[in-house]
N, C-alpha and C. Protein backbone atom coordinates (compact mmCIF):
# COMPACT_ATOMS: atom_id res chain seq x y z
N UNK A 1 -47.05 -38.96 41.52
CA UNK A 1 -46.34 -38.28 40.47
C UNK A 1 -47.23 -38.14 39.22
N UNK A 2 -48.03 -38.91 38.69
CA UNK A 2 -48.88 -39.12 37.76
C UNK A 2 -49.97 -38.04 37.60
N UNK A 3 -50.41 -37.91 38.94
CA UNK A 3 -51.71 -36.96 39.17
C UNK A 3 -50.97 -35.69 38.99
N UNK A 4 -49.89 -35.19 39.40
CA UNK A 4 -49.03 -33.43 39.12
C UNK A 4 -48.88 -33.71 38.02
N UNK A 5 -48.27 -34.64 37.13
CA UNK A 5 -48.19 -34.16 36.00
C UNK A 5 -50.02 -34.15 34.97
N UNK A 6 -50.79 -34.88 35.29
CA UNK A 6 -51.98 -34.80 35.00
C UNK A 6 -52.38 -33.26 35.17
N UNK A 7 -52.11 -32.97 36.23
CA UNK A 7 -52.77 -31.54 37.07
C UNK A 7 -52.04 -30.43 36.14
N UNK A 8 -51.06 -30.63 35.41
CA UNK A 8 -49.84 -29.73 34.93
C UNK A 8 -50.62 -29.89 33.54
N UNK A 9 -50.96 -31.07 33.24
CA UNK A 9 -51.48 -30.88 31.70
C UNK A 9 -53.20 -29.92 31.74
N UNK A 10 -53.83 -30.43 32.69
CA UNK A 10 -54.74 -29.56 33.06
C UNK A 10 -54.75 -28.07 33.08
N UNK A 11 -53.98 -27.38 33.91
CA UNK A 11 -53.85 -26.39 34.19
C UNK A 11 -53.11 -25.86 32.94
N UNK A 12 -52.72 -26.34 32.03
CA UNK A 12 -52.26 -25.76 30.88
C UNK A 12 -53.28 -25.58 29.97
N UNK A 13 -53.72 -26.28 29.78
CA UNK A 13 -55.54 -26.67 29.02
C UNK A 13 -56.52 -25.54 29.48
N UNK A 14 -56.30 -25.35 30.85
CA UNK A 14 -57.30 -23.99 31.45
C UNK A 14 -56.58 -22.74 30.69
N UNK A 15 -55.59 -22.48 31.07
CA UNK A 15 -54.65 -21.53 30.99
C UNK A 15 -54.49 -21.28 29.08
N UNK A 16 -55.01 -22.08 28.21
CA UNK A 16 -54.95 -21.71 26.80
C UNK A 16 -56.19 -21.42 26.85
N UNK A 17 -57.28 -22.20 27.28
CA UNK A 17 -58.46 -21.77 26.98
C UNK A 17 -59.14 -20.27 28.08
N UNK A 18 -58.21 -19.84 28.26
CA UNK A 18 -58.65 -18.41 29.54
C UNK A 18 -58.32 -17.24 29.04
N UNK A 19 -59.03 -16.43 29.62
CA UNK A 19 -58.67 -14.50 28.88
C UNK A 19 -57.43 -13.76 29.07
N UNK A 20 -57.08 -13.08 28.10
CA UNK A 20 -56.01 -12.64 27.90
C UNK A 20 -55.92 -11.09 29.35
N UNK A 21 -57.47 -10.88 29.06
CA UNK A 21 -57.64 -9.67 29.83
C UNK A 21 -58.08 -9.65 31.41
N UNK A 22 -57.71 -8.53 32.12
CA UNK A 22 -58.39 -8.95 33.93
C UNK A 22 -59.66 -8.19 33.72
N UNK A 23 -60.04 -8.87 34.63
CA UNK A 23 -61.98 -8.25 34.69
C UNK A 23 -61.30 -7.43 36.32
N UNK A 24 -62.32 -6.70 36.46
CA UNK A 24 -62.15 -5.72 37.61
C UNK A 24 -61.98 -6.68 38.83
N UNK A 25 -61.00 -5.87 39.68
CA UNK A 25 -60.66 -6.28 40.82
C UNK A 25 -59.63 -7.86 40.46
N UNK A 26 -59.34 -7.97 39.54
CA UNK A 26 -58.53 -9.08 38.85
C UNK A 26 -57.06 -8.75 39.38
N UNK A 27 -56.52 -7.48 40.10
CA UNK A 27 -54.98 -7.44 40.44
C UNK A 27 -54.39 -7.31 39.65
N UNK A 28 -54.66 -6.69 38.40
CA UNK A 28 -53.69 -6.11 37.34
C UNK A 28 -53.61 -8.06 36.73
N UNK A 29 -53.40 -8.81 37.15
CA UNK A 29 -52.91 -10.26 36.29
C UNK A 29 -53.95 -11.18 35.77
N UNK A 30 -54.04 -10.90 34.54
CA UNK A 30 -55.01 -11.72 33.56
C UNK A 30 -55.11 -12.77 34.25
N UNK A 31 -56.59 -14.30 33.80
CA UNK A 31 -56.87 -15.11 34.27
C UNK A 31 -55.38 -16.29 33.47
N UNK A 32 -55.06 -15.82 32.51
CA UNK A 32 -53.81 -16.67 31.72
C UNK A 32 -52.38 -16.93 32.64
N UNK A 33 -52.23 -15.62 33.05
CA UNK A 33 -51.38 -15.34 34.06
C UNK A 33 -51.36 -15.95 35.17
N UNK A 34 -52.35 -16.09 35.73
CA UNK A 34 -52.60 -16.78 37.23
C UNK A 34 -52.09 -18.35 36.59
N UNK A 35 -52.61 -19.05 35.72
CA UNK A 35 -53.25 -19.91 34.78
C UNK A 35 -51.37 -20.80 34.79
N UNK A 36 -50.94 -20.02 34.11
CA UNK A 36 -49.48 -20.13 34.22
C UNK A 36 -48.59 -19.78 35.18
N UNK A 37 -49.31 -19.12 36.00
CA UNK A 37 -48.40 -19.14 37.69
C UNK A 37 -48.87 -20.65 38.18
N UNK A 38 -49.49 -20.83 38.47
CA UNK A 38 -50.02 -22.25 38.46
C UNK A 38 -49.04 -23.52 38.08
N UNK A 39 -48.99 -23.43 36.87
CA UNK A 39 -48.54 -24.33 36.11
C UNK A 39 -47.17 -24.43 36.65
N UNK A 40 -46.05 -23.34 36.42
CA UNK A 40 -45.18 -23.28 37.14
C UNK A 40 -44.69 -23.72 38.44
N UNK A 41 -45.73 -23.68 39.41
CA UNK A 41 -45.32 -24.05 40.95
C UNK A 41 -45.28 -25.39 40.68
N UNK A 42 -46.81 -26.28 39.76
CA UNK A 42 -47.29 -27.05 40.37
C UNK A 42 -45.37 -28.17 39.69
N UNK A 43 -45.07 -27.56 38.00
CA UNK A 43 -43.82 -27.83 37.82
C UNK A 43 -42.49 -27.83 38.65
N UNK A 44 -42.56 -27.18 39.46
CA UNK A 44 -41.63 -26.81 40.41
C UNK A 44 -41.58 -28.46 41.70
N UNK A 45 -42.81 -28.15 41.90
CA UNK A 45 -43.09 -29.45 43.10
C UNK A 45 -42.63 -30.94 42.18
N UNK A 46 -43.10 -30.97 41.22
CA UNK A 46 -42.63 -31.93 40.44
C UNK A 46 -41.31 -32.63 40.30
N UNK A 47 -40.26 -31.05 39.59
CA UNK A 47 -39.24 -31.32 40.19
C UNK A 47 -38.29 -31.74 41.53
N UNK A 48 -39.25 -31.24 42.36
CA UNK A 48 -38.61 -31.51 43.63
C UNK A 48 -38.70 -33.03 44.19
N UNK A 49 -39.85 -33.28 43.63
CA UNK A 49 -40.64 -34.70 43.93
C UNK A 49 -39.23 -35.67 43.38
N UNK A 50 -39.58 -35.23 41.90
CA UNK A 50 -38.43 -36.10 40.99
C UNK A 50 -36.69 -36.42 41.54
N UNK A 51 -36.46 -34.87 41.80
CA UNK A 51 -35.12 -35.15 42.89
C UNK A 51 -34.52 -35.77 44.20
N UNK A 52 -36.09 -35.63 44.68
CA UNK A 52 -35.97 -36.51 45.90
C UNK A 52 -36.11 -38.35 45.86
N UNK A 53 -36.90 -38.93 44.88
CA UNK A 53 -37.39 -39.87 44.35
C UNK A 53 -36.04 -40.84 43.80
N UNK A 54 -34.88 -39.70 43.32
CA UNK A 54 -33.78 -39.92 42.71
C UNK A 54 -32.57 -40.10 43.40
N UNK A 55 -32.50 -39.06 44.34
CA UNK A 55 -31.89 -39.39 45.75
C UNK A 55 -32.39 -40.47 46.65
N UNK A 56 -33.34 -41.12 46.73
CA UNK A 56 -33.80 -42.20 47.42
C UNK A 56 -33.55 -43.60 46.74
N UNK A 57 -33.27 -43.46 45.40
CA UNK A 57 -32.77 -44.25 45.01
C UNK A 57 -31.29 -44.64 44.81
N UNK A 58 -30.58 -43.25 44.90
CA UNK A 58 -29.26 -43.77 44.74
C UNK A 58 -28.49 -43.84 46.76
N UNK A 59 -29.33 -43.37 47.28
CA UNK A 59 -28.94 -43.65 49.02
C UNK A 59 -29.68 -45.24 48.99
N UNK A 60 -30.19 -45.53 48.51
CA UNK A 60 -30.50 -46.99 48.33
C UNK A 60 -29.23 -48.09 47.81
N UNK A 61 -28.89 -47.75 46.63
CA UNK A 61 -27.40 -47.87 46.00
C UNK A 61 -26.72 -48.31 47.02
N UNK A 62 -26.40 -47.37 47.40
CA UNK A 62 -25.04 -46.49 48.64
C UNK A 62 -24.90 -47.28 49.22
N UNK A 63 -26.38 -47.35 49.84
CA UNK A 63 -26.59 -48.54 50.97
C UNK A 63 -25.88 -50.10 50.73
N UNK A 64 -26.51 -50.56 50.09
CA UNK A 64 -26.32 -51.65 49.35
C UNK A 64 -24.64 -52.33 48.81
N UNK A 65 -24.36 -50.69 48.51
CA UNK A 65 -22.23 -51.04 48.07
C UNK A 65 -21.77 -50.83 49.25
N UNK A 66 -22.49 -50.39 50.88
CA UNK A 66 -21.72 -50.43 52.08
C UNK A 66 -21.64 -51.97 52.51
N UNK A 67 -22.52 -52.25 52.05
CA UNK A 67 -23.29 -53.47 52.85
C UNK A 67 -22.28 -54.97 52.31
N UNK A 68 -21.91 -54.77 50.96
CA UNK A 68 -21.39 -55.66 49.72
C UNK A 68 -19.59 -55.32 50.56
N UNK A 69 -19.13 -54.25 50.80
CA UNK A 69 -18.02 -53.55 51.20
C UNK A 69 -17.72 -54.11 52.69
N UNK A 70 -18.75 -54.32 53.66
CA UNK A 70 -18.23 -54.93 54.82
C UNK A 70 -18.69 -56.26 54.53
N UNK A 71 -19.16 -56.85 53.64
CA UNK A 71 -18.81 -58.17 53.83
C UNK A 71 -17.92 -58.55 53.34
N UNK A 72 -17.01 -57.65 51.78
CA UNK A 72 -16.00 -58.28 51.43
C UNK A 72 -14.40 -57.42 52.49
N UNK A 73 -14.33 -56.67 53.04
CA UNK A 73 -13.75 -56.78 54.01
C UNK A 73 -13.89 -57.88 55.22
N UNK A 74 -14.88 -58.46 55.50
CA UNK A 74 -14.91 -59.60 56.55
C UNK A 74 -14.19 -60.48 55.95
N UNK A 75 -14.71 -60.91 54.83
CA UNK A 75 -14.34 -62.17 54.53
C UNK A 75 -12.83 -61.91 53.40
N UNK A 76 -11.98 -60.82 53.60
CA UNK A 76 -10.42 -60.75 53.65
C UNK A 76 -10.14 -60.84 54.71
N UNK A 77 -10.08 -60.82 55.74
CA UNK A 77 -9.73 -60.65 56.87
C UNK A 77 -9.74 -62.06 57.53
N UNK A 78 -10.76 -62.51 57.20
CA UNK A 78 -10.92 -63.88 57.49
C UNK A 78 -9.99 -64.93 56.89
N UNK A 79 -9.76 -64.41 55.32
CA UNK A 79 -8.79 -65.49 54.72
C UNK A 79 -7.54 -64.73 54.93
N UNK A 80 -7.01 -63.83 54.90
CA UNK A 80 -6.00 -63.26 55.58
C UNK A 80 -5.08 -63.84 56.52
């Protein structure tokens, strides 16, 4: 996680310091442009990273209040 967001501060750093204009055969999209397409995806994966990271923690949870849940059902049942 450290290194994308590293890579995100990077690619922003390229992307200020890059030309506004395309040099030939550039595809109509400045080097800034690419620069910040970039930045975007690599933001995107980030998020996804982060959501999943977040979901693994709360199916962790989950886990854990099933686990707490059949033992205090056993042990009603038992004193029952």
């Amino acid at each position: 996680m450290t290194k994308l967001v590293e890579a995100i501060e990077e690619v922003e750093r390229l992307a200020k310091a890059s030309g506004k204009r395309t040099g030939r055969g550039g595809g109509g999209i400045s080097p800034k442009e690419r620069w910040y397409q970039l930045m975007g995806y690599l933001a995107q994966v980030l998020d996804g990273v982060l959501k999943n990271f977040d979901l693994e923690g709360v199916k962790a949870k989950m886990d854990q209040m099933e686990i707490t849940l059949d033992e205090l059902q056993r042990t009603t049942q038992t004193a029952g």
